[in-house]
C-alpha atoms as a PDB file:
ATOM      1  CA  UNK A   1      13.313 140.713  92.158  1.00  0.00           C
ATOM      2  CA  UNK A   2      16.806 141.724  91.863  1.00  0.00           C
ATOM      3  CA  UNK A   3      18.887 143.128  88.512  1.00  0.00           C
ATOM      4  CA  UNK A   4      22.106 141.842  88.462  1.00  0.00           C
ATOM      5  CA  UNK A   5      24.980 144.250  86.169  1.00  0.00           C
ATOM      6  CA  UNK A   6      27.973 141.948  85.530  1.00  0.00           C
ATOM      7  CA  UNK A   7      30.696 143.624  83.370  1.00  0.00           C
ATOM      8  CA  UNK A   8      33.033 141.141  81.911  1.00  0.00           C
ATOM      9  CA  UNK A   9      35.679 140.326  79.687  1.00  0.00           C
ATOM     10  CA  UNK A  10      34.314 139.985  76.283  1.00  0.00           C
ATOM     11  CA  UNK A  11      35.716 136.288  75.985  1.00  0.00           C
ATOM     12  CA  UNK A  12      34.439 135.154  78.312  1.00  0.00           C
ATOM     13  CA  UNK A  13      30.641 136.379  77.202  1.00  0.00           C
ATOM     14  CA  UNK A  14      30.110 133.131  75.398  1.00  0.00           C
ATOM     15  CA  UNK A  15      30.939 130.246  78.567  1.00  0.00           C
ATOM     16  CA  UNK A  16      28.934 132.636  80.710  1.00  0.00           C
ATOM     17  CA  UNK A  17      26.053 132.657  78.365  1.00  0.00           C
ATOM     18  CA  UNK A  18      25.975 129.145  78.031  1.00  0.00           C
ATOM     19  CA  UNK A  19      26.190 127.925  81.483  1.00  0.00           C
ATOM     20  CA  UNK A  20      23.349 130.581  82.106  1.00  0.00           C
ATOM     21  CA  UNK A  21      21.208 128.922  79.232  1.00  0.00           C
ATOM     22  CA  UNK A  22      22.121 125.550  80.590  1.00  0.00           C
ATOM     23  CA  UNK A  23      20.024 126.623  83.915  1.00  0.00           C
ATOM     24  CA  UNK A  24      17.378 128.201  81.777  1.00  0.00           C
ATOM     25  CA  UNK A  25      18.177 131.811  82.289  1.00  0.00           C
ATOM     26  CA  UNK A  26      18.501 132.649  78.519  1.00  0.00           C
ATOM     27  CA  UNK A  27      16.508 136.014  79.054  1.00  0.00           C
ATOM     28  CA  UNK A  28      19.423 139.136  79.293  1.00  0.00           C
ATOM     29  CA  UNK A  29      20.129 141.947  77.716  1.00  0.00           C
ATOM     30  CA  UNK A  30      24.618 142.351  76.014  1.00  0.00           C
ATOM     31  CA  UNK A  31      25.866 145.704  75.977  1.00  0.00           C
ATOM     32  CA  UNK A  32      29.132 146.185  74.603  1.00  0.00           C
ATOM     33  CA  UNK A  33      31.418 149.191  76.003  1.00  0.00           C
ATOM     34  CA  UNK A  34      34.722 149.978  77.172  1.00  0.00           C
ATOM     35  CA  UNK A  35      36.277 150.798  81.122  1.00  0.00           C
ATOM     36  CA  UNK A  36      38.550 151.001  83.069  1.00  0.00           C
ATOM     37  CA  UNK A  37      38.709 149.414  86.610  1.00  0.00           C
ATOM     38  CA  UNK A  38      40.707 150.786  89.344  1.00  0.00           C
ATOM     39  CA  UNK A  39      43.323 148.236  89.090  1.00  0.00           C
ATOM     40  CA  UNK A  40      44.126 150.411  85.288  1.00  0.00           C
ATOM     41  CA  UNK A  41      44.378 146.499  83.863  1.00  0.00           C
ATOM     42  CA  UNK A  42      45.708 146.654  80.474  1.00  0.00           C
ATOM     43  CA  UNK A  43      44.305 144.853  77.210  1.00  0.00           C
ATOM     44  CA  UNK A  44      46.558 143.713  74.710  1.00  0.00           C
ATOM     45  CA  UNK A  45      45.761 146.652  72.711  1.00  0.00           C
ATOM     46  CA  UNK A  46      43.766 148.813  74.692  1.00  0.00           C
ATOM     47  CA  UNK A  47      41.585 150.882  73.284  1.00  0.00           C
ATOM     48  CA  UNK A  48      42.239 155.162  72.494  1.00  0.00           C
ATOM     49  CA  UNK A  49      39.266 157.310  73.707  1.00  0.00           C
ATOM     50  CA  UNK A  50      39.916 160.819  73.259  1.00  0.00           C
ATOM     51  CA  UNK A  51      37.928 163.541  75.098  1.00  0.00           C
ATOM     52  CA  UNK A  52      38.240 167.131  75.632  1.00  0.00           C
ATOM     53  CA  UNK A  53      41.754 168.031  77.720  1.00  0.00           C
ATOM     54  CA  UNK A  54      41.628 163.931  78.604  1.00  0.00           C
ATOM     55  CA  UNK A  55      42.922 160.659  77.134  1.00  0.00           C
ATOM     56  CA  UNK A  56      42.180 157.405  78.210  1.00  0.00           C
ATOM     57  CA  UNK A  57      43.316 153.847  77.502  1.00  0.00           C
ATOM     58  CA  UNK A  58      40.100 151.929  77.912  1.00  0.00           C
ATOM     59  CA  UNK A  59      39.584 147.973  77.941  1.00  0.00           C
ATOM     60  CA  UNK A  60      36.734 146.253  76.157  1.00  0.00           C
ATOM     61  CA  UNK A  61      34.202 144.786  78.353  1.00  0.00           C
ATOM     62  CA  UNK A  62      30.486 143.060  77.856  1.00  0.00           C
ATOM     63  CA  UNK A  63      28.048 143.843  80.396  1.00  0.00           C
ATOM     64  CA  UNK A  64      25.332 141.220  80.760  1.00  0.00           C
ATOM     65  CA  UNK A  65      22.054 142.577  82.742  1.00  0.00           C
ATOM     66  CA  UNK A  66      19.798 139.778  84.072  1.00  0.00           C
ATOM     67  CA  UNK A  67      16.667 140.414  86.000  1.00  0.00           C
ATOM     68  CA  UNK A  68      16.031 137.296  88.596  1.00  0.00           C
ATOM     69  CA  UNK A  69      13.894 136.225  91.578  1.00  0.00           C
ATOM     70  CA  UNK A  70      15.350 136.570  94.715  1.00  0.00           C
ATOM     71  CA  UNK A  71      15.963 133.042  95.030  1.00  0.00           C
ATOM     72  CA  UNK A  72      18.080 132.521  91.969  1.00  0.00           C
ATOM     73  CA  UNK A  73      19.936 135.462  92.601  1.00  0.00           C
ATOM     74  CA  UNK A  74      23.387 133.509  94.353  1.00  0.00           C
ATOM     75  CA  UNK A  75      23.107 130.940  91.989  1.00  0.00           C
ATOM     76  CA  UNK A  76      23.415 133.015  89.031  1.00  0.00           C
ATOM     77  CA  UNK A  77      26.273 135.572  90.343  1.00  0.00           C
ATOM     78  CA  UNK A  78      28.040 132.130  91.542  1.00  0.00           C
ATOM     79  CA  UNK A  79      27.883 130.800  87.695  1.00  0.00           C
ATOM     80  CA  UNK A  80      28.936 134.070  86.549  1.00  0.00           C
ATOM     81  CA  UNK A  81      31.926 134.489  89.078  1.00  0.00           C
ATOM     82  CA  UNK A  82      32.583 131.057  88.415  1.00  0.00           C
ATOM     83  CA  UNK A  83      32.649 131.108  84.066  1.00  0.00           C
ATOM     84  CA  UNK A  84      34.028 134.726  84.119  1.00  0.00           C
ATOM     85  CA  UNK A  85      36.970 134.369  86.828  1.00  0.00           C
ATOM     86  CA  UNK A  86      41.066 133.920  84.994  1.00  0.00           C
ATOM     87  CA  UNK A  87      42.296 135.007  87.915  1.00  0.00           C
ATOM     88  CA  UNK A  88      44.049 138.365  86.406  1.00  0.00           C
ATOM     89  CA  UNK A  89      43.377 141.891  86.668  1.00  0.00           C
ATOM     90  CA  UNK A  90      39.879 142.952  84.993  1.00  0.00           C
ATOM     91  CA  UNK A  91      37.627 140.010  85.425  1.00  0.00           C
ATOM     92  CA  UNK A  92      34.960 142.446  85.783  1.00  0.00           C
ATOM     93  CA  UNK A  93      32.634 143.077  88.798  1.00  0.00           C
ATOM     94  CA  UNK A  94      28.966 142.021  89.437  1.00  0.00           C
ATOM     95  CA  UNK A  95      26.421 144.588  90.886  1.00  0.00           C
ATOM     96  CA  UNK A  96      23.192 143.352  92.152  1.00  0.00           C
ATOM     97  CA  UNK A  97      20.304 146.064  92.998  1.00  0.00           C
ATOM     98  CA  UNK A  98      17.050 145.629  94.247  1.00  0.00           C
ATOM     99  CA  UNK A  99      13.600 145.758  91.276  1.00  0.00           C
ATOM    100  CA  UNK A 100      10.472 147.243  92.518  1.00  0.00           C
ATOM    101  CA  UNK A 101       8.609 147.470  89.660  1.00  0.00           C
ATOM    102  CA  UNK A 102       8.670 146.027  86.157  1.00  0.00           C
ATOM    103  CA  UNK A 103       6.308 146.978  83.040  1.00  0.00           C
ATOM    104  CA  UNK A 104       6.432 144.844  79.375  1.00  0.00           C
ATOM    105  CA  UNK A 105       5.990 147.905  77.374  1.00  0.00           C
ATOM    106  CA  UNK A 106       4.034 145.866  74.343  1.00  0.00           C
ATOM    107  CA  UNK A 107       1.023 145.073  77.162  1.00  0.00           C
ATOM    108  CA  UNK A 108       1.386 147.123  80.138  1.00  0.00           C
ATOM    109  CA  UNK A 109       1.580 144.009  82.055  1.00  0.00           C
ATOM    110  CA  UNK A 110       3.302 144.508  85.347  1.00  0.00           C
ATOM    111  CA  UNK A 111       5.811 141.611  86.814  1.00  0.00           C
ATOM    112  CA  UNK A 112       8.263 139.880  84.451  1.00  0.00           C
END
């Protein structure tokens, strides 16, 4: 099993979402949140986030975490890349780890 992070522009949540339902991967978790890539790409009005001594201009993003086999894997980061790509600075990035172990809290079932 593999999780796969993808941290995305938070207009383009809704295509991505949908072409993932279409192959009936509905099951993800949305966190919304704010970065800041290495490129610095700027929003149209970015964001103030004041800390301590620091002050950054942060970018809205979505991050969508999905938890596939190891087959579906490619498929789903190529329908991600594919729905979340404009071809500008801060399309996001996609992470995919390896899952040794997963427990449904409710049962205490293990596997998904």
């Amino acid at each position: 099993m593999q999780l796969i992070r993808a941290i995305v522009r938070p207009e383009c949540e809704a295509k991505i979402v949908d072409e993932l339902d279409g192959m009936g991967l509905g099951a993800m978790t949305k966190i919304s949140g704010f970065g800041q890539g290495r490129q610095k790409a700027k929003a149209e009005a970015p964001v103030e986030w004041d800390m301590p001594l620091t002050k950054y201009d942060v970018v809205p993003k979505t991050m969508l975490m999905i938890v596939a086999d190891d087959d579906d894997t490619q498929m789903i980061v190529s329908t991600i890349m594919k729905a979340a790509r404009t071809g500008g600075e801060g399309d996001g990035k996609i992470f995919v780890t390896s899952i040794n172990e997963v427990y449904t809290v409710r049962t205490g079932a293990a596997g998904i």
